[in-house]
PDB file of N, CA and C in Angstrom:
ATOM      1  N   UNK A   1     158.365-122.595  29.012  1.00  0.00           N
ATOM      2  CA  UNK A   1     156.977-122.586  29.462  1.00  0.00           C
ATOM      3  C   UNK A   1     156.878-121.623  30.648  1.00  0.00           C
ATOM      4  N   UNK A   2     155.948-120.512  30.785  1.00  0.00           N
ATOM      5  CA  UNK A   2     156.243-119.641  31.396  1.00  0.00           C
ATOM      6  C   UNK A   2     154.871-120.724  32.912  1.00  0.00           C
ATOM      7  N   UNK A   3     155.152-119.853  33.644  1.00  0.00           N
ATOM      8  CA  UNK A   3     155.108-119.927  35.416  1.00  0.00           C
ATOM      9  C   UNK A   3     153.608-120.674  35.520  1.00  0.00           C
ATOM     10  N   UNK A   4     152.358-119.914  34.914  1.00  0.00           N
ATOM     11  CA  UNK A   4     150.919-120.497  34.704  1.00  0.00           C
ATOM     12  C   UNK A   4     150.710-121.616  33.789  1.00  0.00           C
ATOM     13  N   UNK A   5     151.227-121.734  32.759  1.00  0.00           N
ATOM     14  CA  UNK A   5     151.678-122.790  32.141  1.00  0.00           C
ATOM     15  C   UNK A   5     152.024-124.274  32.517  1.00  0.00           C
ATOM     16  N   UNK A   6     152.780-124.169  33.378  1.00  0.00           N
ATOM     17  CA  UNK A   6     153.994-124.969  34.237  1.00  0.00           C
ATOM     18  C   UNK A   6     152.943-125.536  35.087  1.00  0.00           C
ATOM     19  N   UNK A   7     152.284-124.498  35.891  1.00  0.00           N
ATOM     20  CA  UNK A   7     150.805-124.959  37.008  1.00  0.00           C
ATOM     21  C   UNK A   7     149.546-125.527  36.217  1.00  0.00           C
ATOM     22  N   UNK A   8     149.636-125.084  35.003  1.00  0.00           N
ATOM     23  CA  UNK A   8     148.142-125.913  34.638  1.00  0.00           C
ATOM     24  C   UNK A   8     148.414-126.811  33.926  1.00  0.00           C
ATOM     25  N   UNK A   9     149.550-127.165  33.547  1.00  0.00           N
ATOM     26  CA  UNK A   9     150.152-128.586  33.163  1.00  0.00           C
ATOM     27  C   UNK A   9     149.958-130.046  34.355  1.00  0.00           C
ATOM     28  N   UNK A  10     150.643-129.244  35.371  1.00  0.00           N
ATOM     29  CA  UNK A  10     150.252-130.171  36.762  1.00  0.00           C
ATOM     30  C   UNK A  10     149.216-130.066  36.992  1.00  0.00           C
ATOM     31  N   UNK A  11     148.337-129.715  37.312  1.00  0.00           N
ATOM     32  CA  UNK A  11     146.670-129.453  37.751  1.00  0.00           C
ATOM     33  C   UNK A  11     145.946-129.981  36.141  1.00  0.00           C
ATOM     34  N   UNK A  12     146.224-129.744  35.450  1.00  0.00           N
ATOM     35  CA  UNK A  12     145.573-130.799  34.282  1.00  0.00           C
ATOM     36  C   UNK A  12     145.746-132.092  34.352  1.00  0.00           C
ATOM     37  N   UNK A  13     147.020-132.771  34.530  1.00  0.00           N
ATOM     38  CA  UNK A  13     147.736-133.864  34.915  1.00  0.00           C
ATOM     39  C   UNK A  13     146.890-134.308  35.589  1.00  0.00           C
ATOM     40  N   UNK A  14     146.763-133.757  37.165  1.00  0.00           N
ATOM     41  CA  UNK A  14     146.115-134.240  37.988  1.00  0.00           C
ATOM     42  C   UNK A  14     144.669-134.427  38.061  1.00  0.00           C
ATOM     43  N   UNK A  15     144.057-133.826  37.244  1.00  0.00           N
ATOM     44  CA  UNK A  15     142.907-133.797  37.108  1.00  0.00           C
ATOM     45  C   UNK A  15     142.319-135.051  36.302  1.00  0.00           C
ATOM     46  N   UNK A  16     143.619-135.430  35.452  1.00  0.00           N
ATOM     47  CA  UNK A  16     143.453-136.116  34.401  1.00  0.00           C
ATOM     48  C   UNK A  16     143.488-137.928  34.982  1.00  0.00           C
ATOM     49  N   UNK A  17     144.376-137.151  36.159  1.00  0.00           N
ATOM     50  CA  UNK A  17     144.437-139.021  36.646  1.00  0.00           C
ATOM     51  C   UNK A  17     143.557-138.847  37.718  1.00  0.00           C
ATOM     52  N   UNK A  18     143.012-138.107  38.627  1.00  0.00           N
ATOM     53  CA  UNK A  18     141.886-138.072  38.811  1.00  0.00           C
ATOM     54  C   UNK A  18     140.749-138.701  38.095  1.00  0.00           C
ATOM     55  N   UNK A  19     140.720-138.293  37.423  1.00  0.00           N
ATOM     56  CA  UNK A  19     139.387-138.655  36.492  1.00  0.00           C
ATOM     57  C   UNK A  19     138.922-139.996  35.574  1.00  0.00           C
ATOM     58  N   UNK A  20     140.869-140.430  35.811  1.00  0.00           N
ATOM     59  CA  UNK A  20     140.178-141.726  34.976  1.00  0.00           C
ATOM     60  C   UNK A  20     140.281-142.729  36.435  1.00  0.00           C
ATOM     61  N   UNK A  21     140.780-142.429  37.458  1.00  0.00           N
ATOM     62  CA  UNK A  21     140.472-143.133  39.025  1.00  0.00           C
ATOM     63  C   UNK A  21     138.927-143.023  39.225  1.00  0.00           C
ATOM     64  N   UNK A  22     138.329-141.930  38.901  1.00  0.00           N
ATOM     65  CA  UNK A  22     136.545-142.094  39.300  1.00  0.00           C
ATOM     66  C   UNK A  22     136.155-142.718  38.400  1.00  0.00           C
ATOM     67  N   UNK A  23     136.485-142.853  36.655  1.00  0.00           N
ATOM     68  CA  UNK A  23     135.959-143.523  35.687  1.00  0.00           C
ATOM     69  C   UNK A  23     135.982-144.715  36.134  1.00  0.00           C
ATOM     70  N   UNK A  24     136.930-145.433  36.594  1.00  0.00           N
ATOM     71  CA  UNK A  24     136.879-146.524  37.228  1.00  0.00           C
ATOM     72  C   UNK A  24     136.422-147.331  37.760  1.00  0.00           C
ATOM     73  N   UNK A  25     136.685-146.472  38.922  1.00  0.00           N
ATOM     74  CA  UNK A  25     135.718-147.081  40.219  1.00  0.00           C
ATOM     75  C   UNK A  25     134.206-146.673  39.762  1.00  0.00           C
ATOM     76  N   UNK A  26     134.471-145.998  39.184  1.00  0.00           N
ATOM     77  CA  UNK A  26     132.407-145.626  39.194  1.00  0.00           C
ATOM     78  C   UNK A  26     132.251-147.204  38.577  1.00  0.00           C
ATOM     79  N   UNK A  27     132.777-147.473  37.140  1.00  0.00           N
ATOM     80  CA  UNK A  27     132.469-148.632  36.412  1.00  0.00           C
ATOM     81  C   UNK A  27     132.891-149.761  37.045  1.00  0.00           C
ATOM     82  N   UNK A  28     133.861-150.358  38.063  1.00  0.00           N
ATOM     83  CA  UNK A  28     133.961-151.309  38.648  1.00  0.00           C
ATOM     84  C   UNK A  28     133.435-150.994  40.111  1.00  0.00           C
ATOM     85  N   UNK A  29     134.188-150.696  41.324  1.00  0.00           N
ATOM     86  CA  UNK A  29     133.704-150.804  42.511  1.00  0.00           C
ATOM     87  C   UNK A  29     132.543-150.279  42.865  1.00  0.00           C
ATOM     88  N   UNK A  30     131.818-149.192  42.152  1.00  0.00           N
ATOM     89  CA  UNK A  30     130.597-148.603  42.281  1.00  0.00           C
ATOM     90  C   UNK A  30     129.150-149.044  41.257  1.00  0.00           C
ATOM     91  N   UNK A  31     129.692-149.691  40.375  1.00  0.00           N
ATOM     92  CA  UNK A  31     129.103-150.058  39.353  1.00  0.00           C
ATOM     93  C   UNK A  31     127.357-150.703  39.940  1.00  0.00           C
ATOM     94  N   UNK A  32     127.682-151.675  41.126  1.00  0.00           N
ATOM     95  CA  UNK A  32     125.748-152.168  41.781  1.00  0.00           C
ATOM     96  C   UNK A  32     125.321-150.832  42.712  1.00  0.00           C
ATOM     97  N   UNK A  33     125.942-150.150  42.752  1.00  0.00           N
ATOM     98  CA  UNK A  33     125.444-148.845  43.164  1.00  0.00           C
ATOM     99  C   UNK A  33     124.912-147.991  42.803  1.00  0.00           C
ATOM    100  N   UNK A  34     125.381-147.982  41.799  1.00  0.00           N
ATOM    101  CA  UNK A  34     125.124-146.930  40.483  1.00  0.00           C
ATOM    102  C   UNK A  34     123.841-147.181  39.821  1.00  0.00           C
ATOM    103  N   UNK A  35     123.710-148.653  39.373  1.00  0.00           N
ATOM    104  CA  UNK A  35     123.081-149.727  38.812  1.00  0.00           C
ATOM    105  C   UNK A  35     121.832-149.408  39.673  1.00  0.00           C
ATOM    106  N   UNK A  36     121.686-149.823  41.231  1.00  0.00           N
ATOM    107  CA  UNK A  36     120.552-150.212  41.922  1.00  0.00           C
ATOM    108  C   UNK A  36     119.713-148.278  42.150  1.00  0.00           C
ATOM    109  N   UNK A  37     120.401-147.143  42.187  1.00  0.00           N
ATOM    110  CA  UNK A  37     120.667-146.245  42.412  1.00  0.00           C
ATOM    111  C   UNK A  37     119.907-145.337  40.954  1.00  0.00           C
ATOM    112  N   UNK A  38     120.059-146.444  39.702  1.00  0.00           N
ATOM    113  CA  UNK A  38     119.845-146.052  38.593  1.00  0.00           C
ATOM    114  C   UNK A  38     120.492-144.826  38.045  1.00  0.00           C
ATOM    115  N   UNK A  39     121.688-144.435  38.555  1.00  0.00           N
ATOM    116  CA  UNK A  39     122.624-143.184  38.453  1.00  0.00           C
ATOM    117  C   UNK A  39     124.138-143.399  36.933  1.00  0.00           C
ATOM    118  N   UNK A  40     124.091-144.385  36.827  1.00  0.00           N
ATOM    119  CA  UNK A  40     125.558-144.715  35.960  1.00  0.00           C
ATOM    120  C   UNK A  40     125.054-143.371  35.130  1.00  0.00           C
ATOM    121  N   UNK A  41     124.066-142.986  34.306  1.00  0.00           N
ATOM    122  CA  UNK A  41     124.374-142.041  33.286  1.00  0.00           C
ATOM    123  C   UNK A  41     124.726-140.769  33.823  1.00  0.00           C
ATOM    124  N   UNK A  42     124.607-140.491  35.318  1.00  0.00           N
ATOM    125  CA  UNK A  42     125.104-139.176  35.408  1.00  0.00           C
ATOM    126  C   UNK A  42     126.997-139.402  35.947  1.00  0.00           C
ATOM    127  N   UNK A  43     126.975-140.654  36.483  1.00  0.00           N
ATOM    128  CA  UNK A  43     127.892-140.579  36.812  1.00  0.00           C
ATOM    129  C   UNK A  43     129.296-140.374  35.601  1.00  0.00           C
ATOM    130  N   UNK A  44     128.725-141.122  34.333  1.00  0.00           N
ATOM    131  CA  UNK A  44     129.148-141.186  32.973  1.00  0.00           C
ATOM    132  C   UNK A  44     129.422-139.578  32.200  1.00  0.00           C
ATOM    133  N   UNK A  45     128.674-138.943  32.772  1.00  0.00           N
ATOM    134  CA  UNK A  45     128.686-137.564  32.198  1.00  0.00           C
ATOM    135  C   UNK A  45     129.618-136.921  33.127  1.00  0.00           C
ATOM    136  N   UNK A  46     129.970-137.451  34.290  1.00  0.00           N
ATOM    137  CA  UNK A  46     131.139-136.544  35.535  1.00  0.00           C
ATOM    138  C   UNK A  46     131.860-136.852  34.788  1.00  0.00           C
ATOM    139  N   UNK A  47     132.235-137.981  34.640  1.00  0.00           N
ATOM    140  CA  UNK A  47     133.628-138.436  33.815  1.00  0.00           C
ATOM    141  C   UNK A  47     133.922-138.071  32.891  1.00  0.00           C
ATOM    142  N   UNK A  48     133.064-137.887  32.106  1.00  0.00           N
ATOM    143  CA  UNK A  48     133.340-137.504  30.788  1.00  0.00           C
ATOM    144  C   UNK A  48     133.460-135.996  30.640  1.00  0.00           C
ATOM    145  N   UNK A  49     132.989-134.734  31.301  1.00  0.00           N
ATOM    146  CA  UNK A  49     133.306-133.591  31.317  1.00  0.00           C
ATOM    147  C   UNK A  49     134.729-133.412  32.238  1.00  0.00           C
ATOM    148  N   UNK A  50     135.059-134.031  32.876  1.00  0.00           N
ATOM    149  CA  UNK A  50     136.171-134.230  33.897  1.00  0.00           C
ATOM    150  C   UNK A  50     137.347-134.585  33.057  1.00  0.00           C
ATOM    151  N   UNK A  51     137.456-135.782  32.156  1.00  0.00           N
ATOM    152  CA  UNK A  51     138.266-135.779  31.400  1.00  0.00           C
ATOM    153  C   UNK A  51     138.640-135.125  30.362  1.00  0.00           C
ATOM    154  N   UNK A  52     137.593-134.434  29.610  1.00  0.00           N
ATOM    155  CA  UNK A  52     137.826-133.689  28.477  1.00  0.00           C
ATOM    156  C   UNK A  52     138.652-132.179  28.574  1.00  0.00           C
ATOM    157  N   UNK A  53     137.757-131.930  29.755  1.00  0.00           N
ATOM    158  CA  UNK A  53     138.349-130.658  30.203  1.00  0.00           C
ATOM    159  C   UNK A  53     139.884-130.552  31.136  1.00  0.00           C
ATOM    160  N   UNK A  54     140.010-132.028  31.026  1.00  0.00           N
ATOM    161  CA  UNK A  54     141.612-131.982  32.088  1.00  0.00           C
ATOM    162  C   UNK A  54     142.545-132.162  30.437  1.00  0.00           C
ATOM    163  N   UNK A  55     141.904-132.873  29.699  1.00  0.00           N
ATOM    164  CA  UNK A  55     142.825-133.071  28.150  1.00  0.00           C
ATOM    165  C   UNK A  55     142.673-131.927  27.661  1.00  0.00           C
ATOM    166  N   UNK A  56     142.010-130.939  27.834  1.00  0.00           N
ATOM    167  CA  UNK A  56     141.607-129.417  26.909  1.00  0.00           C
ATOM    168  C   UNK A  56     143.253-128.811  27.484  1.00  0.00           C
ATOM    169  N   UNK A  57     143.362-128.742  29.141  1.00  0.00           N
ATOM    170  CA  UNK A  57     143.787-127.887  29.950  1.00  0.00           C
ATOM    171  C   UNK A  57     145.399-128.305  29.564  1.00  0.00           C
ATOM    172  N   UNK A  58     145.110-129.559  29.260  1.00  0.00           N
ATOM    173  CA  UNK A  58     146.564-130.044  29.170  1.00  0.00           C
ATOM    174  C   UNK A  58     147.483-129.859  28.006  1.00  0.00           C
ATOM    175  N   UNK A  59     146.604-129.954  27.001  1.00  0.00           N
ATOM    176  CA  UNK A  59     147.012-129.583  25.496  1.00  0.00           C
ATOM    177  C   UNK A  59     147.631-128.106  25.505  1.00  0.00           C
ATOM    178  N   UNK A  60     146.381-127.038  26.389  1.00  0.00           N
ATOM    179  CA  UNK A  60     146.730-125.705  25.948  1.00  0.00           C
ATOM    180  C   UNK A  60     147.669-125.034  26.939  1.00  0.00           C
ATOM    181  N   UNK A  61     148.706-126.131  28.148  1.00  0.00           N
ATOM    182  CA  UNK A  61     149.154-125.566  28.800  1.00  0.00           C
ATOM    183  C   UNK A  61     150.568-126.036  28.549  1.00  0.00           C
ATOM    184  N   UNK A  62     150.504-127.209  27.568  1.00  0.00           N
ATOM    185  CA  UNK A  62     151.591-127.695  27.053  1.00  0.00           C
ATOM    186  C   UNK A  62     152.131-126.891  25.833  1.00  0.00           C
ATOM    187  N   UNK A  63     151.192-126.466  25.420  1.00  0.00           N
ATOM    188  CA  UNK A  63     151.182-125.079  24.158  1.00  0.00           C
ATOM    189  C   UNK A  63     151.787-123.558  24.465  1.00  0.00           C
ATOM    190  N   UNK A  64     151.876-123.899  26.254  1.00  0.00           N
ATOM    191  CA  UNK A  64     151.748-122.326  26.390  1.00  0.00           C
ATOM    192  C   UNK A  64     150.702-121.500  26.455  1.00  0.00           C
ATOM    193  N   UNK A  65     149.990-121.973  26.500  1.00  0.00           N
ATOM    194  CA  UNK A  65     148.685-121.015  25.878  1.00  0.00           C
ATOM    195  C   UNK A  65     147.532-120.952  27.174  1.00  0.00           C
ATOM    196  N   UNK A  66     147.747-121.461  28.323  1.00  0.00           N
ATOM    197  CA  UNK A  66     147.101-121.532  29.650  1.00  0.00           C
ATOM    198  C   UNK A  66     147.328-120.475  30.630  1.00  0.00           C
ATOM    199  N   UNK A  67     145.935-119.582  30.725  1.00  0.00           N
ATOM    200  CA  UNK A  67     145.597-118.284  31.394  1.00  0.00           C
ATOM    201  C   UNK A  67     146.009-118.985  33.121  1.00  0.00           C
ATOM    202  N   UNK A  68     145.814-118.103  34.154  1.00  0.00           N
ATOM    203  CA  UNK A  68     145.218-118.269  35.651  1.00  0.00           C
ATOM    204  C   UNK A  68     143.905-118.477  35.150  1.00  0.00           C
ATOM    205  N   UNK A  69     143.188-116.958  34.874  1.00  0.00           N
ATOM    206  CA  UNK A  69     141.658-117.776  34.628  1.00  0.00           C
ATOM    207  C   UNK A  69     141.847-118.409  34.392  1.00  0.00           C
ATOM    208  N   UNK A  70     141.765-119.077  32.909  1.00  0.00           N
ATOM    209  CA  UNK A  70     141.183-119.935  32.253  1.00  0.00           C
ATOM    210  C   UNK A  70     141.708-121.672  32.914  1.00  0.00           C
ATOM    211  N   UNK A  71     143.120-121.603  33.744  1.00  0.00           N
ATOM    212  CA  UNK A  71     142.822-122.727  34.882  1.00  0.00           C
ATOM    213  C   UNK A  71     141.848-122.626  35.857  1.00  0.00           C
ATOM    214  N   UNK A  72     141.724-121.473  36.543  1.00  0.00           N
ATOM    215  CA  UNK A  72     140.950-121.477  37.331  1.00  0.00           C
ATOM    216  C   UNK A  72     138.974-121.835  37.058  1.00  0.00           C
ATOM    217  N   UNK A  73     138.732-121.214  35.813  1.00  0.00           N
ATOM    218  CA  UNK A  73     137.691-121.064  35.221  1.00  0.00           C
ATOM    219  C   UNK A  73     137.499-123.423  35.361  1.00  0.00           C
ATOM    220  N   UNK A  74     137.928-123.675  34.390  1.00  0.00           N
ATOM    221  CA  UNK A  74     138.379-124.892  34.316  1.00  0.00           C
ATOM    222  C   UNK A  74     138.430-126.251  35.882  1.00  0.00           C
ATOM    223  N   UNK A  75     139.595-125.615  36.233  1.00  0.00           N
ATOM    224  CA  UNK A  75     139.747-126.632  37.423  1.00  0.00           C
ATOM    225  C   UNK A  75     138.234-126.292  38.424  1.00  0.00           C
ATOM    226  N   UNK A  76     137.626-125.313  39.037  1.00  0.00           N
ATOM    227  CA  UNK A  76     136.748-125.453  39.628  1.00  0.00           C
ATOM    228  C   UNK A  76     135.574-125.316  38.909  1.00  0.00           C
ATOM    229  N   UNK A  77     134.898-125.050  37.621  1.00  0.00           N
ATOM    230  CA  UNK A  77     134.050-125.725  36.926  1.00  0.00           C
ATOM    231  C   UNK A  77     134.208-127.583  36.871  1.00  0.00           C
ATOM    232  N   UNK A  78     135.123-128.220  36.581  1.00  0.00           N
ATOM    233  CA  UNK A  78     135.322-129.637  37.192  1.00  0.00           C
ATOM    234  C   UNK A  78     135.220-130.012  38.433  1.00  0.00           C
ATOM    235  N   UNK A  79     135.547-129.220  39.253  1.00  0.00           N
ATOM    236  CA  UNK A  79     135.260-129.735  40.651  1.00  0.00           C
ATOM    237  C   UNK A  79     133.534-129.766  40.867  1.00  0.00           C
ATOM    238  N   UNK A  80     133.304-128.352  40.529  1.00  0.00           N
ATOM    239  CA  UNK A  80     131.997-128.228  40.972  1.00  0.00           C
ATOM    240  C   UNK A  80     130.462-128.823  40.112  1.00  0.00           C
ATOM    241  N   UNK A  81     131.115-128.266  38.974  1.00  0.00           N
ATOM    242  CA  UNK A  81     130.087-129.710  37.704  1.00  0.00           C
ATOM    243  C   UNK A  81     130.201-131.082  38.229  1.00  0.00           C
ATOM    244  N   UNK A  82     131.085-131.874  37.612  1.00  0.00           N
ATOM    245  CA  UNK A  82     131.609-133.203  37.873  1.00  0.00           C
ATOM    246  C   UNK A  82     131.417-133.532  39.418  1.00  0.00           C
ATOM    247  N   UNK A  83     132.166-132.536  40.384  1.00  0.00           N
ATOM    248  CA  UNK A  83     131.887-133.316  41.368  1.00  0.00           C
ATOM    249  C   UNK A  83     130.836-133.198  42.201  1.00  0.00           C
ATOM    250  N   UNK A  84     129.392-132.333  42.085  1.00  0.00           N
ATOM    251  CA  UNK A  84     128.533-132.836  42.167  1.00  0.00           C
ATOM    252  C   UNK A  84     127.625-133.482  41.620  1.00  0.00           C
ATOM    253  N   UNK A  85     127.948-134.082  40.682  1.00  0.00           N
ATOM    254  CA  UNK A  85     127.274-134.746  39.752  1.00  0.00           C
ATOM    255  C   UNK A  85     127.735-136.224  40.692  1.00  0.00           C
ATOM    256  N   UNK A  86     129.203-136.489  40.404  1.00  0.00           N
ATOM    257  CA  UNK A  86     129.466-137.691  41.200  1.00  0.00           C
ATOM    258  C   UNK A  86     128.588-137.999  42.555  1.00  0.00           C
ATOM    259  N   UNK A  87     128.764-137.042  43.576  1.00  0.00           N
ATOM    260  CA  UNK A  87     127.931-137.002  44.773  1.00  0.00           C
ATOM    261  C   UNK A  87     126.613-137.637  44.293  1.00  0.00           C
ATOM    262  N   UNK A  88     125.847-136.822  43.681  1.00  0.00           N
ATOM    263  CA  UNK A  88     124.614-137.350  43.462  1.00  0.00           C
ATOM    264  C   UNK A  88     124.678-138.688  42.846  1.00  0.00           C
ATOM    265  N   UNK A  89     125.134-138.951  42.200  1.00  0.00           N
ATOM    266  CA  UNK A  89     125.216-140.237  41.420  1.00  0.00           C
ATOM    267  C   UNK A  89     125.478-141.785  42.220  1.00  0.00           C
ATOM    268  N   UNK A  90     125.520-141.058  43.377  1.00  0.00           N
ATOM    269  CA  UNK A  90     126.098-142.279  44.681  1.00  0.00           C
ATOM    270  C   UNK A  90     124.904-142.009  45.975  1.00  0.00           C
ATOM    271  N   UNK A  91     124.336-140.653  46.043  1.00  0.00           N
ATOM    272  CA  UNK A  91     123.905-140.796  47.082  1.00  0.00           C
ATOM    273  C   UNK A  91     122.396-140.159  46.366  1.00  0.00           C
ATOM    274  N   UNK A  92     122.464-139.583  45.376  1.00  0.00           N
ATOM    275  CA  UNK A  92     120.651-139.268  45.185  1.00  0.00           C
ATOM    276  C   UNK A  92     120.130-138.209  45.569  1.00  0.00           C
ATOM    277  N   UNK A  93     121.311-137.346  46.630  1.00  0.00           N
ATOM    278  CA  UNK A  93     120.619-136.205  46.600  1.00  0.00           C
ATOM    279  C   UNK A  93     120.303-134.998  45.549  1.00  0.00           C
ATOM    280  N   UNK A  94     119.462-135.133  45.136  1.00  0.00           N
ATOM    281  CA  UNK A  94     118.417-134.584  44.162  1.00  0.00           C
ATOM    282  C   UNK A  94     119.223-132.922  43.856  1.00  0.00           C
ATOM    283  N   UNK A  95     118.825-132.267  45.406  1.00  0.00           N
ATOM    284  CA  UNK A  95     119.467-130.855  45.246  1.00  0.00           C
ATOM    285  C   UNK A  95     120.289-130.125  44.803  1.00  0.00           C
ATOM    286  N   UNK A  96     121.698-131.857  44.968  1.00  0.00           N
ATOM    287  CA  UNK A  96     122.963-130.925  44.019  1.00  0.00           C
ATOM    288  C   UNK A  96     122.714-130.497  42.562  1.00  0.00           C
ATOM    289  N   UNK A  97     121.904-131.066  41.969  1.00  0.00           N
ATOM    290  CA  UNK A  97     121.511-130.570  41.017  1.00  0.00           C
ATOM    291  C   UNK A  97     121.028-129.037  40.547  1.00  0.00           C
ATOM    292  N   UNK A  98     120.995-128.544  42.057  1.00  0.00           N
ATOM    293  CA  UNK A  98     120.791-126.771  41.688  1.00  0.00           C
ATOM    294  C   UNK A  98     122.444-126.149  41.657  1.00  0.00           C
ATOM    295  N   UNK A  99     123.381-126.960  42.380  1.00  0.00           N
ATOM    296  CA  UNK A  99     124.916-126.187  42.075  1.00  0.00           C
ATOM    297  C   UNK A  99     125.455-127.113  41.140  1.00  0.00           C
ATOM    298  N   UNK A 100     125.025-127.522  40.683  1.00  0.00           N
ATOM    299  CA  UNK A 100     125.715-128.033  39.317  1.00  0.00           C
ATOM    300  C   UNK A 100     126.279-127.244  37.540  1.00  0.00           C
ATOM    301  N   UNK A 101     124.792-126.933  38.129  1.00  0.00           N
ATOM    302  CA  UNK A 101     124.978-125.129  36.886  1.00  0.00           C
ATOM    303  C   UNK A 101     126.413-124.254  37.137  1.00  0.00           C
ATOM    304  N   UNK A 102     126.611-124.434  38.120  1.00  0.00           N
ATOM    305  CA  UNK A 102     127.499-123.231  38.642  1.00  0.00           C
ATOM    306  C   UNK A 102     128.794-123.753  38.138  1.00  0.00           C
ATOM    307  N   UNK A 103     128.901-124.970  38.457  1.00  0.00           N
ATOM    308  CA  UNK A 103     129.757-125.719  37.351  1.00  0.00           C
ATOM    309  C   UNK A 103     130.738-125.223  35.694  1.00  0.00           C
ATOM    310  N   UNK A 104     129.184-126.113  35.350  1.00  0.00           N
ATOM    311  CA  UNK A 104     128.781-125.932  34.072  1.00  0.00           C
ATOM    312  C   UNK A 104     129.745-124.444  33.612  1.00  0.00           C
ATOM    313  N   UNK A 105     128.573-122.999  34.138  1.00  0.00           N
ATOM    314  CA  UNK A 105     128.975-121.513  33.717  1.00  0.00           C
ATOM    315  C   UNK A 105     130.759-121.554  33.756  1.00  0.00           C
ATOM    316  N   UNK A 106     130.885-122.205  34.930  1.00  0.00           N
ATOM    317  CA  UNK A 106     132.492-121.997  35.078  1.00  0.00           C
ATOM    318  C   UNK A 106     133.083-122.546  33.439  1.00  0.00           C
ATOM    319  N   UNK A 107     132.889-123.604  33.246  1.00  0.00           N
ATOM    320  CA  UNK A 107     133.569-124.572  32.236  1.00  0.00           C
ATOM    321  C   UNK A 107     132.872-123.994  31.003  1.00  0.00           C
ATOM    322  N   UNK A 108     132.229-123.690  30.450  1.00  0.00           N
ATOM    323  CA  UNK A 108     131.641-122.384  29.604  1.00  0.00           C
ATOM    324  C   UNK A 108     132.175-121.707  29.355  1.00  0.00           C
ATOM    325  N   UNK A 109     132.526-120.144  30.563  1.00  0.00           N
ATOM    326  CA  UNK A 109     133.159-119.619  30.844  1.00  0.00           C
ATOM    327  C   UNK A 109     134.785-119.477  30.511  1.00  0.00           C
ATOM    328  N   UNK A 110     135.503-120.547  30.691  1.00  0.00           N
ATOM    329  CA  UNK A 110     136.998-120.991  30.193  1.00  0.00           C
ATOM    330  C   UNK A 110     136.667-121.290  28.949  1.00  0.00           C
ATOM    331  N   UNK A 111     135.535-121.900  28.119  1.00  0.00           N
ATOM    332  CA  UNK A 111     136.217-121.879  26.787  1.00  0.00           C
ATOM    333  C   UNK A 111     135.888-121.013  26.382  1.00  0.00           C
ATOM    334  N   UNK A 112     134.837-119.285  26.664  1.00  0.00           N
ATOM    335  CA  UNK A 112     134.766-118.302  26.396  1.00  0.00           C
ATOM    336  C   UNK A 112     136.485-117.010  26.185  1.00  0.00           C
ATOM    337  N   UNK A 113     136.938-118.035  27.407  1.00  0.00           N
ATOM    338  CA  UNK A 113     138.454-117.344  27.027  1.00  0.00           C
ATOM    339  C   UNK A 113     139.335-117.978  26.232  1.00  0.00           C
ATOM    340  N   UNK A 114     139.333-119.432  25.944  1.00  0.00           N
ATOM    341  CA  UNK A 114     139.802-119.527  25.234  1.00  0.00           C
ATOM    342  C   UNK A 114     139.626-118.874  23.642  1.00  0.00           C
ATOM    343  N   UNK A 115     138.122-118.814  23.703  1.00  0.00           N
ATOM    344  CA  UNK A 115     137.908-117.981  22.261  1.00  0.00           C
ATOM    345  C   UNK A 115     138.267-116.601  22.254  1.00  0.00           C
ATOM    346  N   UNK A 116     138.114-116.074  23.319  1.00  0.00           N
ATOM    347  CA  UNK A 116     138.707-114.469  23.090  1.00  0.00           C
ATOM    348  C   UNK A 116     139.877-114.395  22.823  1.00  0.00           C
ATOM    349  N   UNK A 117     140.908-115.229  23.416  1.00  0.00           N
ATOM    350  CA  UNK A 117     142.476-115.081  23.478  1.00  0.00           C
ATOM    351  C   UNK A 117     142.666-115.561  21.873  1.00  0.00           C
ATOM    352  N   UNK A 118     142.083-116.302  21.420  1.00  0.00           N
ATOM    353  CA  UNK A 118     142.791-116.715  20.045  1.00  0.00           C
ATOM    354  C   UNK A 118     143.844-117.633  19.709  1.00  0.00           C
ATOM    355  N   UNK A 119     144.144-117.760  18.770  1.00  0.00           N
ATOM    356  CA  UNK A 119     145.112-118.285  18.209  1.00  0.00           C
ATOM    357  C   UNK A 119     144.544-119.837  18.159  1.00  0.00           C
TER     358      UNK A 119
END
C-alpha cells in the first residue's frame, strides 16, 4: 500500500469512528435537544454523509486506489458539510447553512475524481 493510501486508510478510520461517536450521541445524549430544537433530521443527514464518505474513503484506500486529493477533497468536504450541519443542528444557527455548500462541492468534487481516475 503505497504512502497516501496508508494516510487515508487512517483518516477514513478515523473519520469512521468519529462518526458513529456523533451518530450516537446525537441519538442518545443529544436526542431532547435535537427533539425540542426540532433539528434530529439535519443532524441525521451529518451522520449519514459522514459515514458514507469515511466507508467510500476506506474501501478505496484499502484498494489502493486513494488520491491526496481525493482524501483531501473528502476529509474536509466532511468536516465542513457534516460539521456544520451538526453545529446547526444543536444550536440553530440558521447561517451555517450558507457554508455548508462548500461542503457539499468538496464531497462532489472527490467523487468527480474518483470517476476520472477509473477503474
Amino acid at each position: 500500500m503505497e504512502a497516501s493510501s496508508r494516510v487515508a486508510f487512517r483518516i477514513a478510520a478515523a473519520l469512521g469512528l468519529l462518526g458513529v461517536v456523533l451518530g450516537a450521541f446525537g441519538a442518545h445524549g443529544l436526542a431532547p435537544t435535537l427533539a425540542q430544537l426540532e433539528t434530529v433530521e439535519i443532524w441525521k443527514t451529518a451522520a449519514l454523509y459522514h459515514l458514507v464518505h469515511a466507508v467510500a474513503l476506506l474501501a478505496l484506500a484499502a484498494a489502493g486506489r486513494a488520491s491526496w486529493p481525493l482524501t483531501a477533497c473528502w476529509t474536509g468536504g466532511v468536516a465542513i458539510f457534516s460539521g456544520t450541519l451538526y453545529v446547526l443542528a444543536v444550536t440553530g444557527l440558521k447561517w451555517l447553512g450558507a457554508i455548508t455548500p462548500i461542503g457539499g462541492t468538496l464531497l462532489i468534487a472527490g467523487w468527480a475524481l474518483v470517476m476520472i481516475r477509473g477503474k
